[in-house]
Protein backbone atom coordinates (compact mmCIF):
# COMPACT_ATOMS: atom_id res chain seq x y z
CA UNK A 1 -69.35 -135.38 103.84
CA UNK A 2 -72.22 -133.62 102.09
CA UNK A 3 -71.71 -130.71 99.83
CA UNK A 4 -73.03 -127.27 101.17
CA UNK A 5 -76.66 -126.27 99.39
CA UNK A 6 -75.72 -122.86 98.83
CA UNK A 7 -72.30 -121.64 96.69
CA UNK A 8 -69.97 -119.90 99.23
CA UNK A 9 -70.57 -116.24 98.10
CA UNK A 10 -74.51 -116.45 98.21
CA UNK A 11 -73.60 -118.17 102.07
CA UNK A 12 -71.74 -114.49 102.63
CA UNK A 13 -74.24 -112.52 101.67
CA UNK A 14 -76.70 -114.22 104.25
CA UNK A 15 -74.35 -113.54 106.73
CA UNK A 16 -74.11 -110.32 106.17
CA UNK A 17 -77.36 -109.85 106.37
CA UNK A 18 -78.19 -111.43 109.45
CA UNK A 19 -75.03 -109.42 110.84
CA UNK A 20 -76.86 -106.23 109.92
CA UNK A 21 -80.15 -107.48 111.34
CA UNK A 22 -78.61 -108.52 114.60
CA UNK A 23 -76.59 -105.28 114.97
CA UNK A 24 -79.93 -103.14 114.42
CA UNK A 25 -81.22 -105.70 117.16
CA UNK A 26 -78.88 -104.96 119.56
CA UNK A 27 -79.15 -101.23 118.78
CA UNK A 28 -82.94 -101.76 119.95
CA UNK A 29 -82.43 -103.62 122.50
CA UNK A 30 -79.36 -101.82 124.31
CA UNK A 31 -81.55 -99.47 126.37
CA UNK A 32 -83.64 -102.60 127.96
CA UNK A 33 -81.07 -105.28 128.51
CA UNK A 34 -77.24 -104.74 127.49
CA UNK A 35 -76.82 -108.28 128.05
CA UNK A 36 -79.16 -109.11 125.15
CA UNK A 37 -77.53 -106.56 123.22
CA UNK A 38 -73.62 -108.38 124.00
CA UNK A 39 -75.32 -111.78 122.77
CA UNK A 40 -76.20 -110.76 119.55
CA UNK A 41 -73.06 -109.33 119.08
CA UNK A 42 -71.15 -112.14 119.58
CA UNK A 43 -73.66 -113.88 117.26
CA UNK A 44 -73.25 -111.70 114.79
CA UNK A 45 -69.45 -112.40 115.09
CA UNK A 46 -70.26 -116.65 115.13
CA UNK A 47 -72.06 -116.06 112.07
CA UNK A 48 -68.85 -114.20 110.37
CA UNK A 49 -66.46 -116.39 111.36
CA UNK A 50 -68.23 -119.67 110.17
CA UNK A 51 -68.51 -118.32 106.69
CA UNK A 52 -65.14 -116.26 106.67
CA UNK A 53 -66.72 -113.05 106.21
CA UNK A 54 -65.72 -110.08 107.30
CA UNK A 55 -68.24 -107.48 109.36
CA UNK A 56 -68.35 -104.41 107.88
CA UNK A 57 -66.14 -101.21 109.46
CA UNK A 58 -69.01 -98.96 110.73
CA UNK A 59 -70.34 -102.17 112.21
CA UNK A 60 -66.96 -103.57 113.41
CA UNK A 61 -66.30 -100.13 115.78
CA UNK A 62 -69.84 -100.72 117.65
CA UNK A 63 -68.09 -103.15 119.80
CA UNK A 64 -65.24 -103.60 121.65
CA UNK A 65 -62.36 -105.69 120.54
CA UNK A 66 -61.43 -107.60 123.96
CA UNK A 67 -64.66 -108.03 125.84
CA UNK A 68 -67.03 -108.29 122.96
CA UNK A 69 -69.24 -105.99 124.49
CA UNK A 70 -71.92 -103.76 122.22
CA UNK A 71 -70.44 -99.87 122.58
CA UNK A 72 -72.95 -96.98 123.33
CA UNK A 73 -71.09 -93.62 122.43
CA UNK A 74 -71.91 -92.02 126.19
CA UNK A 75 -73.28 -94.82 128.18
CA UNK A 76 -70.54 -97.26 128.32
CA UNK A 77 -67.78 -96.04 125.96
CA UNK A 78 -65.85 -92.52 125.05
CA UNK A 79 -64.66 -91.60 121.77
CA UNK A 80 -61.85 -89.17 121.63
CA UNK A 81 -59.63 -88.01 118.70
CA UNK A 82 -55.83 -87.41 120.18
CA UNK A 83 -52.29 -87.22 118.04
CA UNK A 84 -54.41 -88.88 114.58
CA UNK A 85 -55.95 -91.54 116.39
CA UNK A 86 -59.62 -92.35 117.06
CA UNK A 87 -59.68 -93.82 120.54
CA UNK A 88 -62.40 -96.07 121.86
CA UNK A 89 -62.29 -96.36 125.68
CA UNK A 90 -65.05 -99.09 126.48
CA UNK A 91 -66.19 -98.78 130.02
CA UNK A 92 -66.97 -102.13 130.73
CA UNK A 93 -63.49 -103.99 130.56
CA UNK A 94 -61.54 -100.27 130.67
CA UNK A 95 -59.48 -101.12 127.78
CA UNK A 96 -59.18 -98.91 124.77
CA UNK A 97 -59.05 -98.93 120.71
CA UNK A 98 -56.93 -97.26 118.92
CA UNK A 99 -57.80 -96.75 114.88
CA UNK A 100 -55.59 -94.35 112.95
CA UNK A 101 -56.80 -91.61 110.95
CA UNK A 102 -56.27 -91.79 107.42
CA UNK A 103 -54.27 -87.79 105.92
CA UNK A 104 -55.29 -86.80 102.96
CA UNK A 105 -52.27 -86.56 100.36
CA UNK A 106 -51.76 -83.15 98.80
């Protein structure tokens, strides 16, 4: 077994780049083909979860959690705010996400 090239951080980094890249990608490309778009998503997600790193949280909420599918606030998912909650309703597999709204402490 060969050692990796690269020292594990400086591995993360690239993959958080290419992440980004493909997530600006698939912003691009939604309009044209939303297929396109769902494969680099789950690329982007490959490429996280070979190097154990974790996709940033403004990126993580751009798709959903059960079909993998890229989410376009008004074309094929609904944000809401209800009871402290963010909800994500993704049109395509018609589940939802919940994420809880952080208070602010007095």
């Amino acid at each position: 077994m060969s050692k990796p090239l690269l020292s594990k951080q400086k591995q993360k980094e690239i993959a958080l780049q290419r992440i980004i890249i493909l997530f600006q990608q698939a912003e691009d490309v939604f309009q044209k083909n939303k297929a396109l778009a769902n494969r680099y998503v789950s690329l982007a997600r490959k490429i996280a979860m070979k190097v154990h790193a974790q996709i940033p949280r403004e990126l993580k909420r751009r798709f959903c959690k059960h079909c993998y599918a890229y989410l376009k606030p008004g074309v094929n998912a609904r944000i809401r705010t209800r009871e402290g909650k963010v909800i994500i309703s993704c049109f395509e597999c018609k589940k939802f996400t919940r994420i809880q709204i952080k208070r602010k402490s007095a």
